[in-house]
C-alpha atoms as a PDB file:
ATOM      1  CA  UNK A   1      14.310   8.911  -0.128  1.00  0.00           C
ATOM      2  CA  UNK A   2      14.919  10.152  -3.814  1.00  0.00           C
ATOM      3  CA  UNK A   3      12.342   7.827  -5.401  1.00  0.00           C
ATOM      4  CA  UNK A   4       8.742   7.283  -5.413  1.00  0.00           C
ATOM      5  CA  UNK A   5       5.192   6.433  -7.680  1.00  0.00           C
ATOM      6  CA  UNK A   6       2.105   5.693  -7.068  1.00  0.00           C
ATOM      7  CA  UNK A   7       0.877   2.199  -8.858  1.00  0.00           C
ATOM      8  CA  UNK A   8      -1.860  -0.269  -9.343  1.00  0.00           C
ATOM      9  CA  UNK A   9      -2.032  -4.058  -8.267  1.00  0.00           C
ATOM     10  CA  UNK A  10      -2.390  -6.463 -11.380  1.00  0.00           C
ATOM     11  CA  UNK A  11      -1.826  -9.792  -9.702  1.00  0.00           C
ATOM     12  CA  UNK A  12       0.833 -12.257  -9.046  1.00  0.00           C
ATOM     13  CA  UNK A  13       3.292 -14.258 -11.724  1.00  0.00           C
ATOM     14  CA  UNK A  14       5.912 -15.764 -11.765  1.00  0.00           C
ATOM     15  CA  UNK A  15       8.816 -15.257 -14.038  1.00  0.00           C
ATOM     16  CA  UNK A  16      12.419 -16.996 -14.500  1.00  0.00           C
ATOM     17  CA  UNK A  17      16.335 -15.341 -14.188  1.00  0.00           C
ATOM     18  CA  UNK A  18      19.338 -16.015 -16.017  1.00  0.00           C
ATOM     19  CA  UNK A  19      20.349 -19.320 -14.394  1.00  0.00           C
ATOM     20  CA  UNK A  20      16.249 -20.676 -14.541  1.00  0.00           C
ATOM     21  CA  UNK A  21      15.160 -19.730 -10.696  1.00  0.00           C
ATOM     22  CA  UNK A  22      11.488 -19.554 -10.353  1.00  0.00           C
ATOM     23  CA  UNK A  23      10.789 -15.957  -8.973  1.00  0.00           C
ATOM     24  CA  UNK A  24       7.497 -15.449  -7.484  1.00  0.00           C
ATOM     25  CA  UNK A  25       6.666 -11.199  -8.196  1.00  0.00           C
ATOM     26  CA  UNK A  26       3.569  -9.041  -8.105  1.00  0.00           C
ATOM     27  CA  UNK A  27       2.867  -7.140 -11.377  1.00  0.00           C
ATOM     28  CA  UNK A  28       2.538  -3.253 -10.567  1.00  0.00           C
ATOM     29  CA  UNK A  29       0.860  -0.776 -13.038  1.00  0.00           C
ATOM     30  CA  UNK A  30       3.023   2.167 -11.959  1.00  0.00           C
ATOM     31  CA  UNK A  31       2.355   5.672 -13.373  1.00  0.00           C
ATOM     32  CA  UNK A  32       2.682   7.918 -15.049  1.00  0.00           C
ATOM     33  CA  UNK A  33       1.886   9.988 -12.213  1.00  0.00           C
ATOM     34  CA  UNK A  34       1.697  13.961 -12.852  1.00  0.00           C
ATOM     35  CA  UNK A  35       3.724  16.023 -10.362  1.00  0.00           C
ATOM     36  CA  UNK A  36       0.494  17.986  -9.463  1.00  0.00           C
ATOM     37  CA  UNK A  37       2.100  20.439  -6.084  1.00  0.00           C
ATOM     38  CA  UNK A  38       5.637  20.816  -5.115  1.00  0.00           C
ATOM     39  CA  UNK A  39       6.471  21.492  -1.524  1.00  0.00           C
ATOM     40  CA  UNK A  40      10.270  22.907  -0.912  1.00  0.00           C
ATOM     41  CA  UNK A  41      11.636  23.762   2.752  1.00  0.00           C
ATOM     42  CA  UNK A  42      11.626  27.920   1.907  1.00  0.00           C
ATOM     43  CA  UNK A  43       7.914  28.208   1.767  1.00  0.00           C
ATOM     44  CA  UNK A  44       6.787  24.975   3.647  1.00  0.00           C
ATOM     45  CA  UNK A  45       9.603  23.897   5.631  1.00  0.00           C
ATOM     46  CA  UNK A  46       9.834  20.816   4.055  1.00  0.00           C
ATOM     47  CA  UNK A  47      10.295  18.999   1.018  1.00  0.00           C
ATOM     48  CA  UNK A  48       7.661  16.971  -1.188  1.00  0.00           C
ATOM     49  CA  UNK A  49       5.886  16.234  -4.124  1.00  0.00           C
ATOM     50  CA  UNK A  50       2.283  15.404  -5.018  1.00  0.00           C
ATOM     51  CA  UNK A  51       1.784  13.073  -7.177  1.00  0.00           C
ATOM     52  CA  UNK A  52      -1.726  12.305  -9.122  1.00  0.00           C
ATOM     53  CA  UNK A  53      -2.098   8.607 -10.931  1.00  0.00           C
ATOM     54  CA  UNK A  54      -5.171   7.353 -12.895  1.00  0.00           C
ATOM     55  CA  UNK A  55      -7.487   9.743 -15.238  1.00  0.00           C
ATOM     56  CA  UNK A  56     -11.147  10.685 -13.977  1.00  0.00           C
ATOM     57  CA  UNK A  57     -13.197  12.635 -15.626  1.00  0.00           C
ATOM     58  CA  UNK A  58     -14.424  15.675 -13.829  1.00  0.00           C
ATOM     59  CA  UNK A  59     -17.643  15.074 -12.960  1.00  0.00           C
ATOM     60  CA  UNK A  60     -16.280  13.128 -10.368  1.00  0.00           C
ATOM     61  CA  UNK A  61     -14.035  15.309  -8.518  1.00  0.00           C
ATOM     62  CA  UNK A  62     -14.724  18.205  -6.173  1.00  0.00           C
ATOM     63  CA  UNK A  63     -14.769  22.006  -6.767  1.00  0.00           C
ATOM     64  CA  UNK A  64     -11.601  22.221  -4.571  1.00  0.00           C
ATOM     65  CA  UNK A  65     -10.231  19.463  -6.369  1.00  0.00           C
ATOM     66  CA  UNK A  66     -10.937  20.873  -9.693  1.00  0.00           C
ATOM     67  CA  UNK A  67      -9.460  23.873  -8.827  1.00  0.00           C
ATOM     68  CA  UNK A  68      -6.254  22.453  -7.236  1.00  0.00           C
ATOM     69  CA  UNK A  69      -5.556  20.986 -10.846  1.00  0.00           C
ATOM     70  CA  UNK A  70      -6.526  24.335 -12.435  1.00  0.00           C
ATOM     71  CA  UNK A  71      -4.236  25.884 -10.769  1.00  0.00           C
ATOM     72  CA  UNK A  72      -1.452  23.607 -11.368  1.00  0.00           C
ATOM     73  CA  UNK A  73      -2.491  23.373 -14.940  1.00  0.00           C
ATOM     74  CA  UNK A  74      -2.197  19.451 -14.802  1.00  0.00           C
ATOM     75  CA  UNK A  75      -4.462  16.572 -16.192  1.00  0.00           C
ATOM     76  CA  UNK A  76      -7.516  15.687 -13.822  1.00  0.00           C
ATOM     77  CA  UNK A  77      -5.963  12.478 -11.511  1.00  0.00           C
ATOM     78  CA  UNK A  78      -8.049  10.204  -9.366  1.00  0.00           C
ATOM     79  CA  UNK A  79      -5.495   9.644  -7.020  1.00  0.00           C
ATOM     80  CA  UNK A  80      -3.391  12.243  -5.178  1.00  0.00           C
ATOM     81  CA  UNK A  81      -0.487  11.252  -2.557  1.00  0.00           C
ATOM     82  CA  UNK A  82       2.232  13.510  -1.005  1.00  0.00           C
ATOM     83  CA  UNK A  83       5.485  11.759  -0.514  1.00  0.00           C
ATOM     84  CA  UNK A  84       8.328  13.000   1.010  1.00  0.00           C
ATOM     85  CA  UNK A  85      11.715  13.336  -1.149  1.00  0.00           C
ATOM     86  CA  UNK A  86      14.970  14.661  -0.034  1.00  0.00           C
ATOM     87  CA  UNK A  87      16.016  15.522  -3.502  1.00  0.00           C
ATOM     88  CA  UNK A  88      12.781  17.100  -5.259  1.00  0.00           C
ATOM     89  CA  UNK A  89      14.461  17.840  -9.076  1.00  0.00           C
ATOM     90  CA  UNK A  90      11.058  17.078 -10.869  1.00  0.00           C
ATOM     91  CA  UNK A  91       8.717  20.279 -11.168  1.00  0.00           C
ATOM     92  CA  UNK A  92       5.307  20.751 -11.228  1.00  0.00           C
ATOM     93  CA  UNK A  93       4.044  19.405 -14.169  1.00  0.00           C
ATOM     94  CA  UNK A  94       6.136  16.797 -14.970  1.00  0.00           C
ATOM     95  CA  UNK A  95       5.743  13.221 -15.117  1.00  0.00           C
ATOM     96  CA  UNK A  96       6.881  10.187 -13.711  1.00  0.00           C
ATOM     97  CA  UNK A  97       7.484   7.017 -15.205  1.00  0.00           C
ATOM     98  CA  UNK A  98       8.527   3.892 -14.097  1.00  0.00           C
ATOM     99  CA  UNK A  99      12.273   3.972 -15.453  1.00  0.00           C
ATOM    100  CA  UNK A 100      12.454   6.281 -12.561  1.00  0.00           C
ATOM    101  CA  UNK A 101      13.071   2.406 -10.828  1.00  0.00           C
ATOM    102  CA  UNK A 102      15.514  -0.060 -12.409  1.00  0.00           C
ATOM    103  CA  UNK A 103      16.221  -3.906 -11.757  1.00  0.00           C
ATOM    104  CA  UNK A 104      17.974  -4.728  -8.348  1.00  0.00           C
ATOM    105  CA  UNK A 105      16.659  -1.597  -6.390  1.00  0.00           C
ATOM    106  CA  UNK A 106      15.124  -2.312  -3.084  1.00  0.00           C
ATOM    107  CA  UNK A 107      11.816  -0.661  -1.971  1.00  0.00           C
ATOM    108  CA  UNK A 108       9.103  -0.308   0.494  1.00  0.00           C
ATOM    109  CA  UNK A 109       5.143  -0.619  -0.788  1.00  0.00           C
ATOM    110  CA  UNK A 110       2.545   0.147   1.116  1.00  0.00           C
ATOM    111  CA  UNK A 111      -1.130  -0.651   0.260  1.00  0.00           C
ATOM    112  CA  UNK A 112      -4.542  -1.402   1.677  1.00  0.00           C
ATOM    113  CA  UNK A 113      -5.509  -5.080   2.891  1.00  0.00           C
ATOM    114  CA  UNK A 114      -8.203  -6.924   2.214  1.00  0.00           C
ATOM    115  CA  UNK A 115     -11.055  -6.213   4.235  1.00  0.00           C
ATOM    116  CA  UNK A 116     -12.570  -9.287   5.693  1.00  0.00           C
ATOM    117  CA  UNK A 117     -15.225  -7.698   8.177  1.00  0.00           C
ATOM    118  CA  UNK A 118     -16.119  -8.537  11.776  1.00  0.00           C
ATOM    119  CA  UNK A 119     -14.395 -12.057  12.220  1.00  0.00           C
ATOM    120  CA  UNK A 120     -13.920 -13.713  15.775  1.00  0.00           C
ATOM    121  CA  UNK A 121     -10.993 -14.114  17.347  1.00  0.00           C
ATOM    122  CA  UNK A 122      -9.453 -17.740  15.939  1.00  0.00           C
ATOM    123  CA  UNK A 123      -9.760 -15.927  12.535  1.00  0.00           C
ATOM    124  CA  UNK A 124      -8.446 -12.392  13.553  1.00  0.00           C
ATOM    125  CA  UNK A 125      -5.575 -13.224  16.208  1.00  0.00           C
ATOM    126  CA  UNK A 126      -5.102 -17.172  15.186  1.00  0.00           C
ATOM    127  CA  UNK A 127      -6.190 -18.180  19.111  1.00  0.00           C
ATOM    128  CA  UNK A 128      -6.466 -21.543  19.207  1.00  0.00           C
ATOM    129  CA  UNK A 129     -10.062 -23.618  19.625  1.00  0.00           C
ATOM    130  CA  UNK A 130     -11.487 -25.092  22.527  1.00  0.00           C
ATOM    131  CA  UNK A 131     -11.916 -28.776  23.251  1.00  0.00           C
ATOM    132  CA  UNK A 132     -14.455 -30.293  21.772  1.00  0.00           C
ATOM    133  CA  UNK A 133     -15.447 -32.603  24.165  1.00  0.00           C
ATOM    134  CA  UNK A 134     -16.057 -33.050  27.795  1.00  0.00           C
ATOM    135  CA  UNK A 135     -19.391 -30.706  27.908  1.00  0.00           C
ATOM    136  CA  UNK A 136     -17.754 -27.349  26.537  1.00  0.00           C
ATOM    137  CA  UNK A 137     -21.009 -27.286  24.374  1.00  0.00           C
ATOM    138  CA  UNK A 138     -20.927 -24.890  20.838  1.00  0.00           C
ATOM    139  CA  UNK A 139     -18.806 -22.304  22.013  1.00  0.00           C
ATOM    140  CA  UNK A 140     -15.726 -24.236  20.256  1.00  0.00           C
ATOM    141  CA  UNK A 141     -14.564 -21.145  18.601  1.00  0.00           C
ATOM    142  CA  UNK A 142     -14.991 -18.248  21.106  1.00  0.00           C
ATOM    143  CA  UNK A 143     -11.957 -17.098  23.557  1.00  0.00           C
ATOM    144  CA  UNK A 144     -11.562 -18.627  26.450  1.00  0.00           C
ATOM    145  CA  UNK A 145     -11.112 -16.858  29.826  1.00  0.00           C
ATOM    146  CA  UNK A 146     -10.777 -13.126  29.824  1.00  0.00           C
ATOM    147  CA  UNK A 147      -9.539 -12.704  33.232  1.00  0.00           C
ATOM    148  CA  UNK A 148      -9.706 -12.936  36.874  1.00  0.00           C
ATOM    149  CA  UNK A 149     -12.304 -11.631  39.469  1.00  0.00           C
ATOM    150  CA  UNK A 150      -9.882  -8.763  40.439  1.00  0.00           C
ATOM    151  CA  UNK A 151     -10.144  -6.302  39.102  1.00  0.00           C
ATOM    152  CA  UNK A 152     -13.514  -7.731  37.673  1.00  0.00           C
ATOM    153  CA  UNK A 153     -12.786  -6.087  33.762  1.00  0.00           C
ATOM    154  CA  UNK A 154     -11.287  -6.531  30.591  1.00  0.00           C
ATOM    155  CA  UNK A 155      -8.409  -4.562  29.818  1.00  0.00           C
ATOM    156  CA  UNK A 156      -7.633  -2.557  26.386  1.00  0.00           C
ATOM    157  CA  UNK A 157      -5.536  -4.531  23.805  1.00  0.00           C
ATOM    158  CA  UNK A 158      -7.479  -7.619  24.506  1.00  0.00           C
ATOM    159  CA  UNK A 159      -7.883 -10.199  21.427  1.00  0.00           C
ATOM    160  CA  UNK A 160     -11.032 -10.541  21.016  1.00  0.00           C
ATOM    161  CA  UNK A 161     -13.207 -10.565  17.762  1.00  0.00           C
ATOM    162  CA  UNK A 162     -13.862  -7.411  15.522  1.00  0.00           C
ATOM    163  CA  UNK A 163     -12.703  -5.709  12.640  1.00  0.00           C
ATOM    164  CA  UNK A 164     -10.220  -7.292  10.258  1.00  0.00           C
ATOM    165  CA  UNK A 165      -8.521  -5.744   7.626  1.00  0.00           C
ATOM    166  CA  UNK A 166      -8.741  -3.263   5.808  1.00  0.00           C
ATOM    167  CA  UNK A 167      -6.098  -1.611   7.105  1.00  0.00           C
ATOM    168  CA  UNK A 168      -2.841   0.261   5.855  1.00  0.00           C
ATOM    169  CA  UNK A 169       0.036  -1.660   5.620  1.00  0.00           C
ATOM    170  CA  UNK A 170       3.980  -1.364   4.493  1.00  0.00           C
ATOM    171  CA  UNK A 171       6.080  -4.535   3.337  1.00  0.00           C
ATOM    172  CA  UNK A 172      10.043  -3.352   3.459  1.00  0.00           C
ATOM    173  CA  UNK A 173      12.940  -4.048   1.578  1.00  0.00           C
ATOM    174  CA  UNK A 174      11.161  -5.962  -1.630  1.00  0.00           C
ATOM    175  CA  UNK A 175      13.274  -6.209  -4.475  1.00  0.00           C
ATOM    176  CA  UNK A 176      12.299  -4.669  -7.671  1.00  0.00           C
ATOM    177  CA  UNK A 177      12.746  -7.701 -10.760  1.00  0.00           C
ATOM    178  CA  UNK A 178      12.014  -6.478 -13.653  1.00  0.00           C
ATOM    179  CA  UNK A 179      10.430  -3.194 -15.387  1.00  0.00           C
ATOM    180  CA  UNK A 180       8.653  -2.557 -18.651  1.00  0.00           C
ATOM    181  CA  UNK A 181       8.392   0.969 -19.581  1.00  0.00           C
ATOM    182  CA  UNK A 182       6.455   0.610 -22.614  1.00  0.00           C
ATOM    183  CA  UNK A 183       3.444  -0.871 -20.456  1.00  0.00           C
ATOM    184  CA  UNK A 184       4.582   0.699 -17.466  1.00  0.00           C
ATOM    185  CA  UNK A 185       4.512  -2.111 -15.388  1.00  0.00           C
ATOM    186  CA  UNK A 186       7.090  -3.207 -12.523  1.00  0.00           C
ATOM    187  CA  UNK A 187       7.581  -6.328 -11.202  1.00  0.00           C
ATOM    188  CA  UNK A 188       8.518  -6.990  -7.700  1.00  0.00           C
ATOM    189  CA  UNK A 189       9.899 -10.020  -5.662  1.00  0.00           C
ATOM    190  CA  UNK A 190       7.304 -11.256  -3.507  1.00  0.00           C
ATOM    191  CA  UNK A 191       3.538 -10.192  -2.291  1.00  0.00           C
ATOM    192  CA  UNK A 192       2.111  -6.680  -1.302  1.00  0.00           C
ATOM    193  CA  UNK A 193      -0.660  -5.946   0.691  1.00  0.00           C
ATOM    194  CA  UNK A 194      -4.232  -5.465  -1.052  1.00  0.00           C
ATOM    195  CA  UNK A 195      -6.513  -7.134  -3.611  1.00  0.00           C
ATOM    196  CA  UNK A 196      -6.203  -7.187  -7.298  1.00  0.00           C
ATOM    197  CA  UNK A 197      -6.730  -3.259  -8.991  1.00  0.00           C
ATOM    198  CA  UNK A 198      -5.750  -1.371  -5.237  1.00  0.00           C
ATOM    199  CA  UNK A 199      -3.880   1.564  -5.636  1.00  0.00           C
ATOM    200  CA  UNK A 200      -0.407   1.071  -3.808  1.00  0.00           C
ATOM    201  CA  UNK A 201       2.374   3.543  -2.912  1.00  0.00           C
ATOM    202  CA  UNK A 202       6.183   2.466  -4.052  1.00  0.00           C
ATOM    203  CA  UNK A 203       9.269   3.979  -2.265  1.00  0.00           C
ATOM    204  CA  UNK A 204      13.032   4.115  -1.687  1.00  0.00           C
ATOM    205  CA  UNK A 205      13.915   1.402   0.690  1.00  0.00           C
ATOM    206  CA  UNK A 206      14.250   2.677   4.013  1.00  0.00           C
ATOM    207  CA  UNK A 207      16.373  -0.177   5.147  1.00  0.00           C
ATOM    208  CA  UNK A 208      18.096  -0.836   1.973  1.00  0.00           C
END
């Protein structure tokens, strides 16, 4: 992986090619993002770079924070993320933009989903209902059985109702549509994971 920025979510569009396909894409606020460490393989045994995205004012960091970007000597970012690059040419300091992507590449985004709470299980797992009729009474949308008498318990892994959403999640091999560099925006084929304004991560293709 040579390639990567961190980005916002602005929604979903659609735009039109060359021979009038409809394309469905997600806009992407991507960078600039400030390169605010840089990890090599001599003095950490690998390489990286840490990228910050989105101005904050101070007052809303952390000493350590503050002083992580004082040391760097790098604008105040709200949003730090460490990703892993085989070739790590950009130095600490410098920024990047999204031209660092162009039209046709293929990359992975990963992003946050929307949190929808403690749900039961039809929601959650899509289980189906139960009858409703022949005396089942209101339990139409609970699980059904859960077992047998031996061993007399639930095992782990069980779909059953709980938390749902909310959770970190990679879509691979989208392909990248369009880019605007003077409003730093990318477009990409297809949806991502999270609500409108989540911060989402944009890669090389692993796959690609």
């Amino acid at each position: 992986m040579k390639k990567a920025i961190i980005g916002k979510k602005i929604g979903m569009t659609q735009i039109f090619d060359e021979v009038g396909n409809v394309i469905p894409v997600t806009i992407i606020e991507a960078g600039p993002c400030v390169v605010a460490q840089k990890k090599t393989v001599e003095k950490d045994g690998y390489n990286a770079l840490q990228l910050g995205f989105a101005e904050v004012k101070e007052k809303h960091l952390t000493k350590p924070e503050i002083g992580h970007f004082a040391k760097a000597n790098v604008p105040m970012k709200k949003h730090l993320k460490e990703f892993r690059l085989d070739d790590c040419s950009a130095n600490v300091g410098d920024f990047i933009t999204v031209d660092t992507f162009a039209a046709g590449d293929k990359v992975d985004v990963t992003g946050m989903t929307k949190g929808r709470g403690y749900t039961g299980a039809i929601k959650r797992w899509n289980l189906h209902m139960l009858g409703k009729t022949h005396g089942i009474g209101p339990i139409h949308r609970q699980s059904g059985s859960m077992g047998v008498i031996d061993p007399a318990r639930i095992f782990k892994n069980k779909k059953m109702a709980g938390q749902y959403g909310n959770e970190q999640v990679t879509v691979q091999n989208l392909k990248v549509v369009k880019i605007d560099s003077e409003k730093n925006l990318i477009a990409i084929k297809g949806a991502i994971p999270g609500a409108k304004d989540g911060i989402v991560f944009i890669r090389d293709s692993v796959k690609a």
